[in-house]
C-alpha atoms as a PDB file:
ATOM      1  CA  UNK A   1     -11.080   4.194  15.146  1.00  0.00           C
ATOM      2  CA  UNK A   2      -7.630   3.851  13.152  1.00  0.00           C
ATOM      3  CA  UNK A   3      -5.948   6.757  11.760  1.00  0.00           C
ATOM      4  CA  UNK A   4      -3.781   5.922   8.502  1.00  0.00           C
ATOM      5  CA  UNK A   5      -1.385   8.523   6.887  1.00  0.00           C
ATOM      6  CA  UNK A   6       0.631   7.761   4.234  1.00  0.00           C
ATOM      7  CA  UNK A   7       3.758   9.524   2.792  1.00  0.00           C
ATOM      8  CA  UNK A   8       6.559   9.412   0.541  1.00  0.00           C
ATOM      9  CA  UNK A   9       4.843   9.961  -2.153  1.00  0.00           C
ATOM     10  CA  UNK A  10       6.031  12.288  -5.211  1.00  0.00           C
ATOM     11  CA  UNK A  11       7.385  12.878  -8.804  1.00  0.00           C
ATOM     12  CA  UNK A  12      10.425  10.220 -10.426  1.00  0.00           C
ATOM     13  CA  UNK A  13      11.433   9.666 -13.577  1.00  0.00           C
ATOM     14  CA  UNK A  14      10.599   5.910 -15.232  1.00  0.00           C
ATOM     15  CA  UNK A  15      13.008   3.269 -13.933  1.00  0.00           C
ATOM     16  CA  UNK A  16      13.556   5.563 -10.445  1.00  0.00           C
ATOM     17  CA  UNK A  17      12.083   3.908  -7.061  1.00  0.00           C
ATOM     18  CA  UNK A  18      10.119   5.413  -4.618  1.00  0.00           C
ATOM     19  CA  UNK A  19       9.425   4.041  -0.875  1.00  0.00           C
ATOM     20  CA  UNK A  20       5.701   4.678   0.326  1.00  0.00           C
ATOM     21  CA  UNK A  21       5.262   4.534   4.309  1.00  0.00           C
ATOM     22  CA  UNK A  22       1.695   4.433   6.070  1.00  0.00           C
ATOM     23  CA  UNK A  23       1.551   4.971   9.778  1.00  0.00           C
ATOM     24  CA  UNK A  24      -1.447   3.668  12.127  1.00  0.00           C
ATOM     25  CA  UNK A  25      -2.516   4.355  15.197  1.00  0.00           C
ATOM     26  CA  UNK A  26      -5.825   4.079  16.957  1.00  0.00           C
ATOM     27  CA  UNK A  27      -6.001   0.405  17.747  1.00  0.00           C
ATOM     28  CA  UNK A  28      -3.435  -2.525  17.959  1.00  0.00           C
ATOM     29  CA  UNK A  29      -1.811  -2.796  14.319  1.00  0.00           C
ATOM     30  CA  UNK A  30      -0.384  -6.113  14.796  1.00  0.00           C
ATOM     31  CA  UNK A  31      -4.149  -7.131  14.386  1.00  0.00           C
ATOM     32  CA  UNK A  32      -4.273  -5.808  10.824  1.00  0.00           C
ATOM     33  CA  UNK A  33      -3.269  -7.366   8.016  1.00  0.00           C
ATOM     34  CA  UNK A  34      -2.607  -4.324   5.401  1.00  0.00           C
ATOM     35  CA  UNK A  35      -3.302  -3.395   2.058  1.00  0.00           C
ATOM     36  CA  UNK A  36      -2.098  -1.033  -0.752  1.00  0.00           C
ATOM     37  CA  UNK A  37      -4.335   0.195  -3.762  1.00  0.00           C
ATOM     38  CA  UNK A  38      -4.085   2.716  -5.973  1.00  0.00           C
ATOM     39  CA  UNK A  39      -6.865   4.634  -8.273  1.00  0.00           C
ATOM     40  CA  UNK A  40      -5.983   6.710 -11.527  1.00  0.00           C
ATOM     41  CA  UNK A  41      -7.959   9.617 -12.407  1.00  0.00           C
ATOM     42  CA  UNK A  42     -10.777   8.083 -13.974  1.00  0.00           C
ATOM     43  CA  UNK A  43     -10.155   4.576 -13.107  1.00  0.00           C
ATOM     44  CA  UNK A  44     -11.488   2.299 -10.342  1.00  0.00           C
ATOM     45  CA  UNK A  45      -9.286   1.940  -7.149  1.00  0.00           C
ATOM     46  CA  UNK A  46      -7.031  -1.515  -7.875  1.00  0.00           C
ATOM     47  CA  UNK A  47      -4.963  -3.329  -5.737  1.00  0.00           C
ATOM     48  CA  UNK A  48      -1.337  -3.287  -5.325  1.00  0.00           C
ATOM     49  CA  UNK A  49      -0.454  -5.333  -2.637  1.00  0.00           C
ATOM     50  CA  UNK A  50      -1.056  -6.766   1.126  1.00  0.00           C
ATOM     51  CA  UNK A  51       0.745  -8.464   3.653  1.00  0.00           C
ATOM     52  CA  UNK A  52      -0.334 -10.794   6.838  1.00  0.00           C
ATOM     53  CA  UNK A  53      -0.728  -9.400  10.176  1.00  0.00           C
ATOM     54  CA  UNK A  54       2.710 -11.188  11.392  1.00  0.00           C
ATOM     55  CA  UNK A  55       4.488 -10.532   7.204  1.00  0.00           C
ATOM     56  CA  UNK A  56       4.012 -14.441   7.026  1.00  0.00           C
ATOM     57  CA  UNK A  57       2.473 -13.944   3.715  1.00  0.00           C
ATOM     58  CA  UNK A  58       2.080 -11.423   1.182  1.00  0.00           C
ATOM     59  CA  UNK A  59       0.314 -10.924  -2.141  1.00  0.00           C
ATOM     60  CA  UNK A  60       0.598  -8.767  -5.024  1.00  0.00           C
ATOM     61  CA  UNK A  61      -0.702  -7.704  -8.406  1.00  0.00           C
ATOM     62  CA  UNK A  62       0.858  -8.880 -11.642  1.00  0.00           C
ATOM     63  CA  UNK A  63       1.455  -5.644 -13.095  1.00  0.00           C
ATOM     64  CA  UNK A  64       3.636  -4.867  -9.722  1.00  0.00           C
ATOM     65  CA  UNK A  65       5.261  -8.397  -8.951  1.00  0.00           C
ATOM     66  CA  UNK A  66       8.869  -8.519  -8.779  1.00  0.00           C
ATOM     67  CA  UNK A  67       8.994  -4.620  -9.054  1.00  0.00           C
ATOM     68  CA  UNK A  68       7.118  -3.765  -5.876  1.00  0.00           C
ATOM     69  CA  UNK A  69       7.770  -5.674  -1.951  1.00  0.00           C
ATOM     70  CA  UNK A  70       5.050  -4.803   0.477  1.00  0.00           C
ATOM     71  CA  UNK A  71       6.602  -5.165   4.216  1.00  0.00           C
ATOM     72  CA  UNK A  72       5.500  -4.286   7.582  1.00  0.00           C
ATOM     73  CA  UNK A  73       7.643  -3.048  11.083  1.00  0.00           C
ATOM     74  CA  UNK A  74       4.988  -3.930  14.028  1.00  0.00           C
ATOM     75  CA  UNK A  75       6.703  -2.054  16.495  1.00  0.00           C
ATOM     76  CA  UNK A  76       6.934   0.836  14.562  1.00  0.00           C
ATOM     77  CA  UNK A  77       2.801   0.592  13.311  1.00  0.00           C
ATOM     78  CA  UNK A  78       4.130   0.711   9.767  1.00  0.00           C
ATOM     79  CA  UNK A  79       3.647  -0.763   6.510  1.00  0.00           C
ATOM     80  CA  UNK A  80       5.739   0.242   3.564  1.00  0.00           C
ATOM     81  CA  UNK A  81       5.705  -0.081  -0.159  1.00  0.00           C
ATOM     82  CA  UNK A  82       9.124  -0.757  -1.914  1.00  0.00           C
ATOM     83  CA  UNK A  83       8.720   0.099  -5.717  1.00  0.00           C
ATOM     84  CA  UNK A  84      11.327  -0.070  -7.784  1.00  0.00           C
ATOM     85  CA  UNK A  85      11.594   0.118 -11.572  1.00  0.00           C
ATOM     86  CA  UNK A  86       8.399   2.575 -11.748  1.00  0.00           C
ATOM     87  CA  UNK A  87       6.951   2.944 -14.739  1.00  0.00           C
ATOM     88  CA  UNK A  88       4.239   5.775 -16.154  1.00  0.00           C
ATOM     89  CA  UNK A  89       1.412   3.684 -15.595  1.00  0.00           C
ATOM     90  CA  UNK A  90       2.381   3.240 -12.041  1.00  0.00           C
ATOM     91  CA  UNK A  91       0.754   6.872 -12.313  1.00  0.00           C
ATOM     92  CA  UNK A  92      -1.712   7.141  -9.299  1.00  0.00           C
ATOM     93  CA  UNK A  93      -2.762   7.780  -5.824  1.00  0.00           C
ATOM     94  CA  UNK A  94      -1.662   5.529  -3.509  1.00  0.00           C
ATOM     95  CA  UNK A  95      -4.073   5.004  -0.595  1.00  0.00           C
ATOM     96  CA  UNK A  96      -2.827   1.987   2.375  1.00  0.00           C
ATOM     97  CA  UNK A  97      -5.910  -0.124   4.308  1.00  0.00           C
ATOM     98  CA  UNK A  98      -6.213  -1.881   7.387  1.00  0.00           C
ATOM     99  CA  UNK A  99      -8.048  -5.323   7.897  1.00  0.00           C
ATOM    100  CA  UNK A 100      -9.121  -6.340  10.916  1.00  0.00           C
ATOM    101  CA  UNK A 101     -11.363  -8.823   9.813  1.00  0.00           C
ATOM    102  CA  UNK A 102      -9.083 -11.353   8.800  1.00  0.00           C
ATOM    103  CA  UNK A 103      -5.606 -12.193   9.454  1.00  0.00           C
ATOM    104  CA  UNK A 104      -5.014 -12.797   6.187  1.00  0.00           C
ATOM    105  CA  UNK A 105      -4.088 -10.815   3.077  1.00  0.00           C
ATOM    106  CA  UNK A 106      -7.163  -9.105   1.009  1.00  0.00           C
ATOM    107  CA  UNK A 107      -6.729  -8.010  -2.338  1.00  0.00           C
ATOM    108  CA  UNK A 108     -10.317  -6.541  -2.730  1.00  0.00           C
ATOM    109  CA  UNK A 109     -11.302  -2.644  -1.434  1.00  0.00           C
ATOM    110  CA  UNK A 110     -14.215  -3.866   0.644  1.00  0.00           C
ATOM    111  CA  UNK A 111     -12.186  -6.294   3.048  1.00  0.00           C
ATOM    112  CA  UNK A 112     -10.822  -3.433   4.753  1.00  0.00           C
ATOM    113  CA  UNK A 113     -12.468  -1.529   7.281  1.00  0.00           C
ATOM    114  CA  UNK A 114     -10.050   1.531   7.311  1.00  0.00           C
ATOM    115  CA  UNK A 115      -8.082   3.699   4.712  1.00  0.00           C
ATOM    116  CA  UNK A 116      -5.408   6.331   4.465  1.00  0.00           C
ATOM    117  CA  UNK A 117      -5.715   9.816   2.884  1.00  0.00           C
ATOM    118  CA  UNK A 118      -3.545   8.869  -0.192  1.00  0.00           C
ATOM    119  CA  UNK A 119      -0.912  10.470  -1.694  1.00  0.00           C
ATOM    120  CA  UNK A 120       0.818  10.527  -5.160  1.00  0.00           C
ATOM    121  CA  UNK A 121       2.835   9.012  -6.895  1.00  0.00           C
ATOM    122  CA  UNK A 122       3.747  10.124 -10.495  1.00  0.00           C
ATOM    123  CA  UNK A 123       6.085   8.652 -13.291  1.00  0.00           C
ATOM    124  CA  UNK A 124       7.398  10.582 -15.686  1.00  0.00           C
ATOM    125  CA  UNK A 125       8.203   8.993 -18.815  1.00  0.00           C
END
């Protein structure tokens, strides 16, 4: 089993930044490549970003690129979020995944075998 926990979540005004941390344990991490999604309420979960299991290569959404840098610290069994310029529809829960499938990046929900409990983000306007 993996264990993900995410924090750093909370409230910022538009154009603030915000850095999200997720934390595994439970098997190696350095196996994982790792995800970040987010879900609105009433909206289906959506991908943010993900990163290779050794940060060779990373992936991200359009309505994040160039705002938001997904990185990873494998000695530390961390992956973080970087946002920066947040806007009100960056309005969500942010969950983090683990893939041990695949060394490579996902960007859909059902690549990943394992997911955090979430926790919010919210952009005031």
């Amino acid at each position: 089993q993996v264990q993900l926990v995410e924090s750093g979540g909370g409230l910022v005004e538009a154009g603030g930044s915000l850095r999200l941390s997720c934390a595994a344990s439970g098997r190696t991490f350095s196996s994982a490549s790792m995800g970040w999604f987010r879900q609105a309420p009433g909206l289906e979960r959506e991908f943010v970003a993900a990163i290779s299991w050794n940060a060779g290569r990373t992936t991200y959404a359009d309505s994040v690129k160039g705002r938001f840098t997904i990185s990873r610290d494998n000695a530390k069994n961390t992956v973080y979020l970087q946002m920066d310029s947040l806007k009100p529809e960056d309005t969500a829960v942010y969950y983090c995944a683990a893939r041990y499938t695949s060394f490579t990046p996902g960007r859909y929900p059902h690549e990943y075998n394992y997911w955090g409990q979430g926790t919010q983000v919210t952009v005031s306007s």
